[in-house]
Protein backbone atom coordinates (compact mmCIF):
# COMPACT_ATOMS: atom_id res chain seq x y z
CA UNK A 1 101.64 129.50 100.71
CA UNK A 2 98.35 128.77 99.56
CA UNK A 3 96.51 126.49 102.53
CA UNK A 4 93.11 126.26 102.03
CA UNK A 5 91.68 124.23 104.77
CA UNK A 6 88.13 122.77 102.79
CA UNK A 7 90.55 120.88 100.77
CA UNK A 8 91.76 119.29 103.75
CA UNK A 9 88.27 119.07 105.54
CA UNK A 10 86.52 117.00 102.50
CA UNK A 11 89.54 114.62 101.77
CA UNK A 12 89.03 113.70 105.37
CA UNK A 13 85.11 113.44 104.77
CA UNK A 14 85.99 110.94 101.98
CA UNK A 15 87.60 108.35 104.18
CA UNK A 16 84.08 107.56 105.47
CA UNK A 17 82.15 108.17 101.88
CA UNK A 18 82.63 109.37 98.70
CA UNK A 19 79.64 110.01 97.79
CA UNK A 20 79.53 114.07 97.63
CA UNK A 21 79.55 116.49 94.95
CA UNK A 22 83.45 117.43 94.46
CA UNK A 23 86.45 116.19 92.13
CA UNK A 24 89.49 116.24 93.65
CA UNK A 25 93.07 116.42 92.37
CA UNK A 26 96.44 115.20 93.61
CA UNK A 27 99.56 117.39 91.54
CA UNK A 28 102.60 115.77 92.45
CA UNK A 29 105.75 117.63 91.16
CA UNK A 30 109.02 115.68 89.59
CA UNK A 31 112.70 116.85 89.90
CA UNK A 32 115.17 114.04 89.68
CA UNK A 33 116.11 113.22 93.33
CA UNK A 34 114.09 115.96 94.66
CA UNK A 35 111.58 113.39 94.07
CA UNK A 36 112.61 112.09 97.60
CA UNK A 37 110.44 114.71 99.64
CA UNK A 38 107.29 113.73 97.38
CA UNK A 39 107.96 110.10 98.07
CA UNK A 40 107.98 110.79 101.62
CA UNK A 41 104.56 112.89 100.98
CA UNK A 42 102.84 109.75 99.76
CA UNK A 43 103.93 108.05 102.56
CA UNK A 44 102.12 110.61 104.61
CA UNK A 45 98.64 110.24 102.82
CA UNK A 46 98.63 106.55 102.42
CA UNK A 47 99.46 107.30 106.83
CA UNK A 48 96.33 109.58 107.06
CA UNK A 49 94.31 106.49 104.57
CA UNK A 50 93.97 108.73 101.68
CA UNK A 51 95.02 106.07 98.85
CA UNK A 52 91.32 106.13 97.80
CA UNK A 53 90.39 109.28 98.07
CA UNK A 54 91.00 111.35 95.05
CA UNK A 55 89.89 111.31 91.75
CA UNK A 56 92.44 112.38 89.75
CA UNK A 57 96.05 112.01 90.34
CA UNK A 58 98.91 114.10 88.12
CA UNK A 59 102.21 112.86 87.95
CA UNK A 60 105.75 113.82 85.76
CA UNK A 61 109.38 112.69 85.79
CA UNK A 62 109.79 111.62 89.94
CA UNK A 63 106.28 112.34 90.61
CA UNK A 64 104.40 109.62 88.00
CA UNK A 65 106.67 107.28 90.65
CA UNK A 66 105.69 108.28 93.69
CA UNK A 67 102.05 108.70 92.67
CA UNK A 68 101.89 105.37 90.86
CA UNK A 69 103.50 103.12 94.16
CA UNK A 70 100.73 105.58 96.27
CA UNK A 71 97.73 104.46 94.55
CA UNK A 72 98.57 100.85 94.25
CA UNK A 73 99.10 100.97 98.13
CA UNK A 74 102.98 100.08 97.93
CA UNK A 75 103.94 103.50 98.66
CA UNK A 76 105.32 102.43 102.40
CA UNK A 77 107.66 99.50 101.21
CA UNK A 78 108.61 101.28 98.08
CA UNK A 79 109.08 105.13 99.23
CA UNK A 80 111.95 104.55 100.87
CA UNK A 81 114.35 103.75 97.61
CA UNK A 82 115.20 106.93 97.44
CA UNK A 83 117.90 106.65 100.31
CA UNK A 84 117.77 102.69 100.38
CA UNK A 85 118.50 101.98 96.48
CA UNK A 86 119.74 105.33 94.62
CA UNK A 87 121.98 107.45 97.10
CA UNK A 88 126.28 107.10 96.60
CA UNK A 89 126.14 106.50 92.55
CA UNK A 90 123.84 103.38 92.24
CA UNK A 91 121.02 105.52 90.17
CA UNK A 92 123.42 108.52 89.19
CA UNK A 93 126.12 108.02 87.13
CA UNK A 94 128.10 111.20 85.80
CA UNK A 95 130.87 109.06 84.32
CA UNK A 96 128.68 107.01 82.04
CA UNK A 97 127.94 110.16 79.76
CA UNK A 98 124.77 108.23 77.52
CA UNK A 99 123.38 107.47 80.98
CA UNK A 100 124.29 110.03 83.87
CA UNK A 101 120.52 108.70 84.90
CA UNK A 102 120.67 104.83 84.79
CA UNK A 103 116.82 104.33 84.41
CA UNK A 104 117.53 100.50 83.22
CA UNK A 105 118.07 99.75 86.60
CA UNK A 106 115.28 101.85 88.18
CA UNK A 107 112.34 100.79 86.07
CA UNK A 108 113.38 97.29 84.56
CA UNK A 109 115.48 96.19 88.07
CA UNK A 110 113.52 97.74 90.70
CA UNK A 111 109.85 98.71 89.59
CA UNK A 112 109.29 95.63 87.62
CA UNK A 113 111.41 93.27 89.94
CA UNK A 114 112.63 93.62 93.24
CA UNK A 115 109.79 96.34 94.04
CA UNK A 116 107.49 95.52 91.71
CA UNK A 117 104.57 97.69 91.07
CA UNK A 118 101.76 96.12 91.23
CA UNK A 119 99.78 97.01 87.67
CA UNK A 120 96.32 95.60 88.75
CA UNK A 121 95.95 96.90 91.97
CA UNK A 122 96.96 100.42 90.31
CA UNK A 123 94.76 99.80 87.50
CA UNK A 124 91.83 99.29 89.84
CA UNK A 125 92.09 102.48 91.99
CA UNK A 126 89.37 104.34 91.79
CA UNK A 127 91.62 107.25 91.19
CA UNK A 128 92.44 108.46 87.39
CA UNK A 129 96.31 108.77 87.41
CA UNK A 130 97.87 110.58 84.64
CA UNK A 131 101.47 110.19 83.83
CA UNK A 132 102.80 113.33 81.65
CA UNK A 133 105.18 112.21 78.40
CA UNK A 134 107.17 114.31 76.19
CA UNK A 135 106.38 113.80 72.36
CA UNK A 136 110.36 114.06 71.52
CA UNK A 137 109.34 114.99 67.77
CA UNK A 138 106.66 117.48 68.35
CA UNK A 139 107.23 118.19 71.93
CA UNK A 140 103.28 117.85 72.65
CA UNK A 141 102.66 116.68 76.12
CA UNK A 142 100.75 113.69 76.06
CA UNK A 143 99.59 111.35 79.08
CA UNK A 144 98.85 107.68 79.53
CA UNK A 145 96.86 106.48 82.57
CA UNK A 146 96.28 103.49 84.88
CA UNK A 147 92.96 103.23 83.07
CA UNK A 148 94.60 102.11 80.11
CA UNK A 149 96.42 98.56 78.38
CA UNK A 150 99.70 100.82 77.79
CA UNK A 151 102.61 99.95 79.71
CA UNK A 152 102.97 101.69 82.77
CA UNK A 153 106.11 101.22 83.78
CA UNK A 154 107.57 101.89 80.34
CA UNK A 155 105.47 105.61 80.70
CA UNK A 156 106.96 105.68 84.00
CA UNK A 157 111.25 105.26 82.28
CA UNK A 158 109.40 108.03 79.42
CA UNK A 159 108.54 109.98 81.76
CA UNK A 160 112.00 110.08 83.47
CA UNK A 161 113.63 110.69 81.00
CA UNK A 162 115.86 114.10 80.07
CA UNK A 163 118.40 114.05 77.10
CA UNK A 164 120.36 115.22 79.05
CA UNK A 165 120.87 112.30 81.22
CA UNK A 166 119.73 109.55 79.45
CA UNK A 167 120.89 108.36 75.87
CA UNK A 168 117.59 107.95 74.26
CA UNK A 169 114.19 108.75 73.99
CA UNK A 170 111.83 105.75 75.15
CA UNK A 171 109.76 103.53 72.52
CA UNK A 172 105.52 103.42 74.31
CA UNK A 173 103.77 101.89 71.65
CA UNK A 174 105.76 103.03 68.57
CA UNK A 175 106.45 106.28 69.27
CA UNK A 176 108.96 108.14 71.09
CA UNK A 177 108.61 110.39 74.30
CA UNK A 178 110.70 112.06 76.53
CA UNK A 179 110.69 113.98 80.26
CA UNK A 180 107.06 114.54 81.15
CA UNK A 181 108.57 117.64 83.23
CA UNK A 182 109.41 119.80 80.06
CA UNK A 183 105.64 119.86 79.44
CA UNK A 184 103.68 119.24 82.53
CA UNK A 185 105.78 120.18 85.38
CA UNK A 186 102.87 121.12 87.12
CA UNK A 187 99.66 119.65 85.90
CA UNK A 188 97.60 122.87 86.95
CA UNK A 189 95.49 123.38 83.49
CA UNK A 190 94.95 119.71 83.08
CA UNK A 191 92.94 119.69 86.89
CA UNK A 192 91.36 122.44 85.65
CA UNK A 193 90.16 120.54 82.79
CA UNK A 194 88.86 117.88 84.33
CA UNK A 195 87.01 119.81 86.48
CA UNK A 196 88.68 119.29 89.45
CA UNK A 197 87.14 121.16 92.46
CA UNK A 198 89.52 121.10 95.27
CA UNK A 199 93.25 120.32 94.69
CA UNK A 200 96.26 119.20 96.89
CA UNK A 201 99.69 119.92 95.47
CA UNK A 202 102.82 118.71 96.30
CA UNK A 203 105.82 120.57 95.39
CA UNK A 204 109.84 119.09 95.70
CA UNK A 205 110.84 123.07 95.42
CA UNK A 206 110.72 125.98 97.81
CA UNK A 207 108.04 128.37 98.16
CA UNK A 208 110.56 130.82 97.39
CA UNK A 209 112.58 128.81 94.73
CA UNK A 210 112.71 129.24 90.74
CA UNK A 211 114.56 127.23 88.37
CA UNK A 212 116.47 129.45 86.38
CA UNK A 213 116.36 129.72 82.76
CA UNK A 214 119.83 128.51 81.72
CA UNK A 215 119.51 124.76 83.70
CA UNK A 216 116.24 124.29 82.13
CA UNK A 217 117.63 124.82 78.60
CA UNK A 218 120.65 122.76 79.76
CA UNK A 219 117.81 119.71 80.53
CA UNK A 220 116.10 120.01 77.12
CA UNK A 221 119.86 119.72 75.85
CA UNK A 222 119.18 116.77 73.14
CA UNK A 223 116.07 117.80 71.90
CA UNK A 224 115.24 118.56 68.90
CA UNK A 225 114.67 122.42 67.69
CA UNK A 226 111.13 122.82 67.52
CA UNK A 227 111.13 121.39 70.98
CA UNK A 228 113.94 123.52 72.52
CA UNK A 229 111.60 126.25 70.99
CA UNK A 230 109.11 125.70 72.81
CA UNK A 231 110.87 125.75 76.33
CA UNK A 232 110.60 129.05 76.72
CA UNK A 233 106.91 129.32 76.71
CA UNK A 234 106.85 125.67 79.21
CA UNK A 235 109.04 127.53 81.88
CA UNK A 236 106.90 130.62 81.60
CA UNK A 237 103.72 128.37 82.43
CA UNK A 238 105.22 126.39 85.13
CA UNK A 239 106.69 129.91 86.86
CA UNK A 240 102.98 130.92 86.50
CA UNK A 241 101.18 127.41 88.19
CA UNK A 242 104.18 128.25 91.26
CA UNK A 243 102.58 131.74 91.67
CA UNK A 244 99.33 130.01 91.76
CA UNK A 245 99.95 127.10 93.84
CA UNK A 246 101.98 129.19 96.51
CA UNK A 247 99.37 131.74 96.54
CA UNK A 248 101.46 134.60 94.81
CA UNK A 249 98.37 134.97 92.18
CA UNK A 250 95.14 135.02 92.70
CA UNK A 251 92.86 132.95 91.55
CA UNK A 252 89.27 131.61 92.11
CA UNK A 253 87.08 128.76 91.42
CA UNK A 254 89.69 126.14 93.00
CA UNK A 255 90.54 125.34 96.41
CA UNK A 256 94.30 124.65 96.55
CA UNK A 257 95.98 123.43 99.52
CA UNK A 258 99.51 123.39 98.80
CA UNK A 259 102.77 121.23 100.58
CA UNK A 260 106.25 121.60 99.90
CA UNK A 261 109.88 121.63 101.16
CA UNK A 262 111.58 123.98 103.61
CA UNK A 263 114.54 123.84 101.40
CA UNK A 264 115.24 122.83 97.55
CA UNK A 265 116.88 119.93 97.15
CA UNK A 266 119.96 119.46 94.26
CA UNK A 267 118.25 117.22 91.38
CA UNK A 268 121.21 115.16 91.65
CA UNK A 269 121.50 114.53 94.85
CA UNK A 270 122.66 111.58 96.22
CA UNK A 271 123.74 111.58 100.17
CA UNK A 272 121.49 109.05 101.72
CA UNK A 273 121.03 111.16 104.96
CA UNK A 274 119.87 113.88 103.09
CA UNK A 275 117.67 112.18 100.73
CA UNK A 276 115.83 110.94 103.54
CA UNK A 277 115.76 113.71 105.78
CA UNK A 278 113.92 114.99 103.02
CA UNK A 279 111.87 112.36 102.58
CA UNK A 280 110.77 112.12 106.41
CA UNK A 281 110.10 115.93 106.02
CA UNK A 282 107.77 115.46 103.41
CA UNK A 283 105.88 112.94 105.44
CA UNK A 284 105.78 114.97 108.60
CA UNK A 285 104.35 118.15 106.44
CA UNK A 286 101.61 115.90 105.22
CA UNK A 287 100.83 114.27 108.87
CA UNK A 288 100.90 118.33 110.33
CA UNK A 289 98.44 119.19 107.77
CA UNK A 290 96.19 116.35 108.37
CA UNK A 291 96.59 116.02 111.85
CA UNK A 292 93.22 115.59 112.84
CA UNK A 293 92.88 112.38 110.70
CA UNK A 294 95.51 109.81 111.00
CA UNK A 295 94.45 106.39 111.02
């Protein structure tokens, strides 16, 4: 596990100013319902008064969720859905073959109605957020931010959004995109890119865990071929930003302070004691590590 501790030490500085030298990055990993442990992550830092703190925020599939509800400082009411709104077959549907991942009623019921994120609060973070798409034609990985006039919550459903689960590709301003995972499961290069100093990631797998080569091809099931082509070289890359982030490769130049789960949770999970078990975990592992500075 890769802990450094300066990462730690000037994210706590920051509650009192920001006025210092650094750019720091928030990676928040995806994974279906493993998305329940990052949830309960957020939940930690908006605990420890973090919300305005970073500077750049990278979210995919589960993670642009979490990360969006953070930032806009709904994170506490709207965490929680995980095992209050999508446990027992409400959010995952294996009979309804089109739409084993019924995203209508996440994004167009719940994040734009009975929890609805709040755009302008989001929008006025002082935090860039990037939410990673899927081009479904040329399988580029492309990103839309809170910065932006584009509809977030639509990149959110994009975002979301495997083949293999869902029956369509989703329409964000005439174009189609699909899982932001298949491209930027880990947002690593892009930090690096923007110059990010100092970095906390937040994984929803196992220091020790891998997805194997076989699932991932089964997600990109749907695509077309140039993108299937190019999953091989995506997994290859994200196996590469674990080694980093757990501290399995060195590197230099970055501080990296990594969190993650004691176990991997099934991407389709849906008992609601375990989806918050592992959502309290995740909250408790951010509280440990900042345990000097809870508000």
């Amino acid at each position: 596990m890769r802990c450094d501790e300066q990462v730690i030490c000037r994210l706590l500085a920051r509650k009192k100013s920001r006025k210092d030298d650094f750019k720091i990055g928030l990676i928040v990993q995806g994974g279906g319902m493993r998305g329940a442990f990052s949830s309960g992550a957020m939940m930690g830092l908006d605990d420890v008064g973090l919300v305005n703190s970073f500077d750049y925020v990278y979210g995919a599939s589960s993670g642009s969720c979490a990360t969006a509800y953070f930032l806009s400082g709904q994170i506490q009411e709207s965490g929680p859905i995980y095992w209050e709104y999508l446990y027992n077959f409400r959010f995952i549907k294996p009979w309804k073959l089109n739409k084993i991942l019924d995203l209508d009623y996440l994004c167009d019921d719940l994040f734009r109605n009975e929890h609805r994120l709040d755009i302008r609060k989001l929008s006025k973070n002082p935090a860039t957020l990037k939410i990673f798409l899927t081009d479904s034609v040329s399988g580029r990985s492309e990103f839309v931010t809170n910065k932006q006039d584009d509809d977030i919550v639509t990149a959110i459903k994009a975002s979301c959004s495997l083949p293999a689960y869902y029956r369509a590709p989703i329409m964000l301003n005439g174009r189609s995109y699909y899982d932001g995972n298949v491209g930027k499961a880990l947002a690593f290069e892009e930090a690096l890119r923007d110059g990010c100093t100092d970095l906390l990631v937040v994984t929803t797998v196992a220091e020790n865990a891998k997805d194997s080569p076989f699932l991932t091809r089964f997600l990109a099931f749907g695509f077309n071929k140039r993108v299937r082509e190019l999953v091989n070289t995506k997994l290859l890359n994200y196996h590469e930003n674990l080694d980093m982030v757990f501290g399995r490769k060195k590197f230099r130049g970055i501080n990296i302070y990594t969190i993650s789960p004691e176990g991997t949770l099934y991407r389709g999970e849906i008992r609601q004691k375990v989806l918050e078990k592992s959502g309290m975990q995740g909250r408790d592992k951010v509280l440990e590590a900042f345990k000097m500075g809870v508000k």
